[in-house]
N, C-alpha and C. Protein backbone atom coordinates (compact mmCIF):
# COMPACT_ATOMS: atom_id res chain seq x y z
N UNK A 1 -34.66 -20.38 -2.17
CA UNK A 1 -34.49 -21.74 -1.71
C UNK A 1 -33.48 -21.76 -0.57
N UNK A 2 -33.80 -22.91 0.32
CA UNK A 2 -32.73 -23.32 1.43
C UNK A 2 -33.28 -22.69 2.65
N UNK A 3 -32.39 -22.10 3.39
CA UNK A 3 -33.02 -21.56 5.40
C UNK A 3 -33.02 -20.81 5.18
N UNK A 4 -33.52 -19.43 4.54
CA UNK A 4 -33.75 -18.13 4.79
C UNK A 4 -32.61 -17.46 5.26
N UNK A 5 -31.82 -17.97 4.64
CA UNK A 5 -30.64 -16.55 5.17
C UNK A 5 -30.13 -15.87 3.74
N UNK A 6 -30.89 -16.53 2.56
CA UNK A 6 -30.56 -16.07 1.48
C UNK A 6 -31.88 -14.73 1.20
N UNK A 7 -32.63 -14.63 1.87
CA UNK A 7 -34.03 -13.68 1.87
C UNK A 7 -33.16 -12.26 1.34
N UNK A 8 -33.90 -11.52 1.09
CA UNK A 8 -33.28 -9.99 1.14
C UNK A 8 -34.58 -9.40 0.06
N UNK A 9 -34.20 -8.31 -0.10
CA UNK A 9 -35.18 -7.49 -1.25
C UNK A 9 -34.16 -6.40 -1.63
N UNK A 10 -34.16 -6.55 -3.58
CA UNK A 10 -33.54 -6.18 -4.21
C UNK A 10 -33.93 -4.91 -5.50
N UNK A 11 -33.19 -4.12 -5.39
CA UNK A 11 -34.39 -3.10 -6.66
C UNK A 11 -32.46 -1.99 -7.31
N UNK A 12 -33.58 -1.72 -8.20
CA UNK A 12 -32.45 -0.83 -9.22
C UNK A 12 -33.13 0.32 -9.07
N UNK A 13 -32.41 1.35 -8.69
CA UNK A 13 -32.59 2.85 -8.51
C UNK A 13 -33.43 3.24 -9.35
N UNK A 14 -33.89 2.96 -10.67
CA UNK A 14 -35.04 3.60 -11.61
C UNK A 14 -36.65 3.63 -11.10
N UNK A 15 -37.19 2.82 -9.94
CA UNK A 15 -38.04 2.25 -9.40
C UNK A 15 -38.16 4.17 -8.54
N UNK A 16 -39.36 4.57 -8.54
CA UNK A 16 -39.66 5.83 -7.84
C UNK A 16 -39.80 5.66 -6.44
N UNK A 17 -39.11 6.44 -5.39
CA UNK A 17 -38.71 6.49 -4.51
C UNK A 17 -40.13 6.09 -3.68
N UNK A 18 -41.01 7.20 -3.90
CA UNK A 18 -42.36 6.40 -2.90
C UNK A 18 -42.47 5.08 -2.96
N UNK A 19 -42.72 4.46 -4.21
CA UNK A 19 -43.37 3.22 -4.25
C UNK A 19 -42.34 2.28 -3.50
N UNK A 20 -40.63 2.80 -3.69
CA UNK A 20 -40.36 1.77 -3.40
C UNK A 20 -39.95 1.33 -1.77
N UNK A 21 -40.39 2.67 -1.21
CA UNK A 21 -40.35 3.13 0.09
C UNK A 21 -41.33 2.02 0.94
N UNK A 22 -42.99 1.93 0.22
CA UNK A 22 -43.92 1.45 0.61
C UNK A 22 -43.26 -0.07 0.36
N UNK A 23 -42.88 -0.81 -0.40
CA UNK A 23 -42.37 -1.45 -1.01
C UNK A 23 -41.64 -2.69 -0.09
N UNK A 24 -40.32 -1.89 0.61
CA UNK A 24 -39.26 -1.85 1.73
C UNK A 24 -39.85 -2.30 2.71
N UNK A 25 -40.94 -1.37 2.98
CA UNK A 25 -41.81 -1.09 4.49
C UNK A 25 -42.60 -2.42 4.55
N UNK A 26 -43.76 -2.97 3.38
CA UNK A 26 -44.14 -4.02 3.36
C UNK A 26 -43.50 -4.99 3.77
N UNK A 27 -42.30 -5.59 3.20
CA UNK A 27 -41.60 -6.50 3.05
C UNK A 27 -40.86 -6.73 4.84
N UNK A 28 -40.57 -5.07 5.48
CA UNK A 28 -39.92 -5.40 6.82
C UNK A 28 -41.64 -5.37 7.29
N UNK A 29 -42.34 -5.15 7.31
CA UNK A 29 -43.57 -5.52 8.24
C UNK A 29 -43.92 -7.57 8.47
N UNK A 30 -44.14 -7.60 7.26
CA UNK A 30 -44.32 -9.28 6.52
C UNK A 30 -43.40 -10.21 7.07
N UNK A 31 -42.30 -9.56 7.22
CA UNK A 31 -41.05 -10.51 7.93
C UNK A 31 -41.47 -10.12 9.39
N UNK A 32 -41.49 -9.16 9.82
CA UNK A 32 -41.84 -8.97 11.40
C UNK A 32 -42.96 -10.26 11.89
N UNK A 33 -43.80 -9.77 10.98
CA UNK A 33 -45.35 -10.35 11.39
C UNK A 33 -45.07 -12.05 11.76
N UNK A 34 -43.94 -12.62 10.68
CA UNK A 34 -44.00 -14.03 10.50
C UNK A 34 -42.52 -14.26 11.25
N UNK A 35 -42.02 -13.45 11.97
CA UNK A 35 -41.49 -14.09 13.28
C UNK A 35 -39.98 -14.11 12.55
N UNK A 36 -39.45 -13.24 11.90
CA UNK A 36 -38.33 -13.24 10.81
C UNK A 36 -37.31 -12.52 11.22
N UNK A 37 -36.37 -12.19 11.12
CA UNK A 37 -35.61 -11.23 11.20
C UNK A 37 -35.37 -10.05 10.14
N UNK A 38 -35.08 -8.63 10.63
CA UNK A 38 -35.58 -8.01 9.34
C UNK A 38 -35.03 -8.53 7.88
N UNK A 39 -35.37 -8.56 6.73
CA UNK A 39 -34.89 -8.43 5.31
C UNK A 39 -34.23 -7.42 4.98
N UNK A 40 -32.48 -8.06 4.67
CA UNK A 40 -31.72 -6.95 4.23
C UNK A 40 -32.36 -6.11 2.30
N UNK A 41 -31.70 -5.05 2.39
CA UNK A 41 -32.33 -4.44 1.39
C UNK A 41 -31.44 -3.54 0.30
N UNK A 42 -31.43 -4.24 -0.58
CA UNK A 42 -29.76 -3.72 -1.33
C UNK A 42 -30.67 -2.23 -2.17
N UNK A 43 -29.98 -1.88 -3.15
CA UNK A 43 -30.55 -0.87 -4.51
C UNK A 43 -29.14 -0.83 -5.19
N UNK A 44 -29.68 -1.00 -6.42
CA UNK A 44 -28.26 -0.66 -6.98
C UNK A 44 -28.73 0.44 -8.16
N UNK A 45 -27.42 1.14 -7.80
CA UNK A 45 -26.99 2.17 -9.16
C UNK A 45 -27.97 3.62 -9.18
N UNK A 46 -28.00 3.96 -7.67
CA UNK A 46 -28.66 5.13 -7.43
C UNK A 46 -27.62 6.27 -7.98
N UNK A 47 -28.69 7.02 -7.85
CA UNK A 47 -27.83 8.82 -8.23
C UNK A 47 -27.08 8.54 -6.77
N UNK A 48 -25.59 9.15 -7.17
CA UNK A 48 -24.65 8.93 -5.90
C UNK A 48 -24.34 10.59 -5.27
N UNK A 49 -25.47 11.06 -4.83
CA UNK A 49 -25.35 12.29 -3.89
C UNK A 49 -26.44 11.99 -2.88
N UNK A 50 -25.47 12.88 -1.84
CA UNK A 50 -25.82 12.69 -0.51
C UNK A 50 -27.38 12.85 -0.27
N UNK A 51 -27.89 13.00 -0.28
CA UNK A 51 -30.00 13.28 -0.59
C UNK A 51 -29.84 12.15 -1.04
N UNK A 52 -29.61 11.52 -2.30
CA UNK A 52 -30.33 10.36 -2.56
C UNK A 52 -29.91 9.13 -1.43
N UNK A 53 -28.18 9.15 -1.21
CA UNK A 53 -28.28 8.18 -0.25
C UNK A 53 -29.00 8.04 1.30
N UNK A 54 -29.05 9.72 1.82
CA UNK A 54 -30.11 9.90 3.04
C UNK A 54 -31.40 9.16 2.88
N UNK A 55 -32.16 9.67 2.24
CA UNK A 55 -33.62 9.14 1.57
C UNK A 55 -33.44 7.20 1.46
N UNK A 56 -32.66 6.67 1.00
CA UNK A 56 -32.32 5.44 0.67
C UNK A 56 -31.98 4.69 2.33
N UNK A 57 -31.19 5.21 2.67
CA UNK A 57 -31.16 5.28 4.60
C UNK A 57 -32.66 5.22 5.38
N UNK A 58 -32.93 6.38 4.98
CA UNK A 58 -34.02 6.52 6.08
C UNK A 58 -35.76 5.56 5.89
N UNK A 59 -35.46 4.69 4.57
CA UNK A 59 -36.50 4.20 4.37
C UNK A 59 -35.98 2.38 4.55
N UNK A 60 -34.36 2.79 5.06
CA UNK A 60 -34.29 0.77 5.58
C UNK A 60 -33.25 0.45 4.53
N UNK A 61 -32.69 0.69 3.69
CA UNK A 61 -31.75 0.27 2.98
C UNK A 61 -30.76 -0.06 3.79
N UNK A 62 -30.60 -1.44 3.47
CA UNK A 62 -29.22 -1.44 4.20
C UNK A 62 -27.47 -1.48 3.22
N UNK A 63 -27.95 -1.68 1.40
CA UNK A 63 -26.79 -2.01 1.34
C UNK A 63 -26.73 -1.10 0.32
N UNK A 64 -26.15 -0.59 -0.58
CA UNK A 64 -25.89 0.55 -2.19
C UNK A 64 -25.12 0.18 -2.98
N UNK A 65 -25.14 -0.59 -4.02
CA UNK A 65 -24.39 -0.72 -5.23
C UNK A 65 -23.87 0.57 -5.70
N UNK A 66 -23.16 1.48 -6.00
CA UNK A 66 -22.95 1.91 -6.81
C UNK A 66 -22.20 1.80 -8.16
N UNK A 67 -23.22 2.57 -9.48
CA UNK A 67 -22.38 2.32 -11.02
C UNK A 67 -21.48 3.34 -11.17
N UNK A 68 -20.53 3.09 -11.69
CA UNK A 68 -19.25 4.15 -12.19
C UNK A 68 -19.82 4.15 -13.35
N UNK A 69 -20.09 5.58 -13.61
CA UNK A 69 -20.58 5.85 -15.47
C UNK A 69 -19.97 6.01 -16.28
N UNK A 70 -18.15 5.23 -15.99
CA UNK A 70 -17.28 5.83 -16.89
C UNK A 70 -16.72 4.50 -17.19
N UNK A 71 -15.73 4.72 -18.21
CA UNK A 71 -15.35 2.95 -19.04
C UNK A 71 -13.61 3.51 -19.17
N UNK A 72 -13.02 4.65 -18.95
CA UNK A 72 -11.64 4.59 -18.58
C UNK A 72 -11.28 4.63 -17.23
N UNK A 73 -9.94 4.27 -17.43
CA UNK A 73 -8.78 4.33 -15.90
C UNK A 73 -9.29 6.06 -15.45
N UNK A 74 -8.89 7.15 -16.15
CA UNK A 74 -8.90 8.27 -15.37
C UNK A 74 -10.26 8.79 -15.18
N UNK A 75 -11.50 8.14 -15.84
CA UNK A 75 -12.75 8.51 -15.34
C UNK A 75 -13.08 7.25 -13.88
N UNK A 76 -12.36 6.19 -13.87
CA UNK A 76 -13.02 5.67 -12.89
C UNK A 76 -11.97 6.57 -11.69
N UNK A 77 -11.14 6.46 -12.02
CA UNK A 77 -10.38 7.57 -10.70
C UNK A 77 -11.25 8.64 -10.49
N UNK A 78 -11.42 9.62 -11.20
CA UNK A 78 -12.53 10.48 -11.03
C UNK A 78 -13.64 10.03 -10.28
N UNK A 79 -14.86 9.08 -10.53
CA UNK A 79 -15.90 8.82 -10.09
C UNK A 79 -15.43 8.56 -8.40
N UNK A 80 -14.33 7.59 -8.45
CA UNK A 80 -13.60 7.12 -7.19
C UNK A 80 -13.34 8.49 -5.81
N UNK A 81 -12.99 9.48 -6.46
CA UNK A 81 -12.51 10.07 -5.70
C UNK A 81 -13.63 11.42 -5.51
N UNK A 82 -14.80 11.60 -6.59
CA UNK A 82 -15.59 12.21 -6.39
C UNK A 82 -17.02 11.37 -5.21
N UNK A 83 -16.99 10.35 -5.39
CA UNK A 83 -17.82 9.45 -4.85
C UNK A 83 -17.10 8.91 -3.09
N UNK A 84 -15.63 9.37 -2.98
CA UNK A 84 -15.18 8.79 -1.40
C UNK A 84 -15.98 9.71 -0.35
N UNK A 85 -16.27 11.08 -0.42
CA UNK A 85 -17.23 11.53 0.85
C UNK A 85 -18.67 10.70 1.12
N UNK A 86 -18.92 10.00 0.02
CA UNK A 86 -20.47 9.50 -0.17
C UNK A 86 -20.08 8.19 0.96
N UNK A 87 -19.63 7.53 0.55
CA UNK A 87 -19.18 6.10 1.16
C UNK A 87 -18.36 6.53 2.26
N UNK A 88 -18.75 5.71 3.86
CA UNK A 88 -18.14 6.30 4.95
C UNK A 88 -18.79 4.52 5.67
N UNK A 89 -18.19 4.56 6.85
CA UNK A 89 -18.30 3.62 7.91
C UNK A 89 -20.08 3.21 8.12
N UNK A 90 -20.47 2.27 8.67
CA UNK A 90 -21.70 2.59 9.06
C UNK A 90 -22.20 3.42 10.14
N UNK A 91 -23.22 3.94 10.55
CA UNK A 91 -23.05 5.21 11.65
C UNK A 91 -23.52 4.46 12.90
């Protein structure tokens, strides 16, 4: 609802990478076609290594949730500091 600036397309990492590739691709074609600007494209709670986020890149993602799989202080430090090479500037 409202002016289309709320649009986007949303998916949870369990969704298999082809389909959701084709998926992505539809959705930025459909917006092209109808005179749109592209549809941002979140995923949340992918495997957080570098391959999965490339692959997630190169098919239009623009945004990455990531889950911390841990429920203490020194595992989220962990995830935090194992996960800072992943997360960088946009390129």
């Amino acid at each position: 609802m409202g002016n289309g600036s709320d649009d986007g397309l949303s998916a949870v990492a369990l969704v298999g990478m082809g389909g959701f590739a084709v998926t992505a691709h539809l959705h930025r074609d459909l917006a092209s076609e109808a005179g749109r600007d592209p549809i941002p494209v979140t995923v949340y709670a992918p495997s957080p290594t570098s391959e999965r986020l490339e692959q997630l890149a190169t098919i239009g993602v623009h945004r990455v949730l990531l889950k911390a799989p841990v429920a203490d202080a020194s595992g989220w430090a962990r995830f935090l500091h194992d996960s800072q090479p992943l997360i960088g500037a946009d390129s």
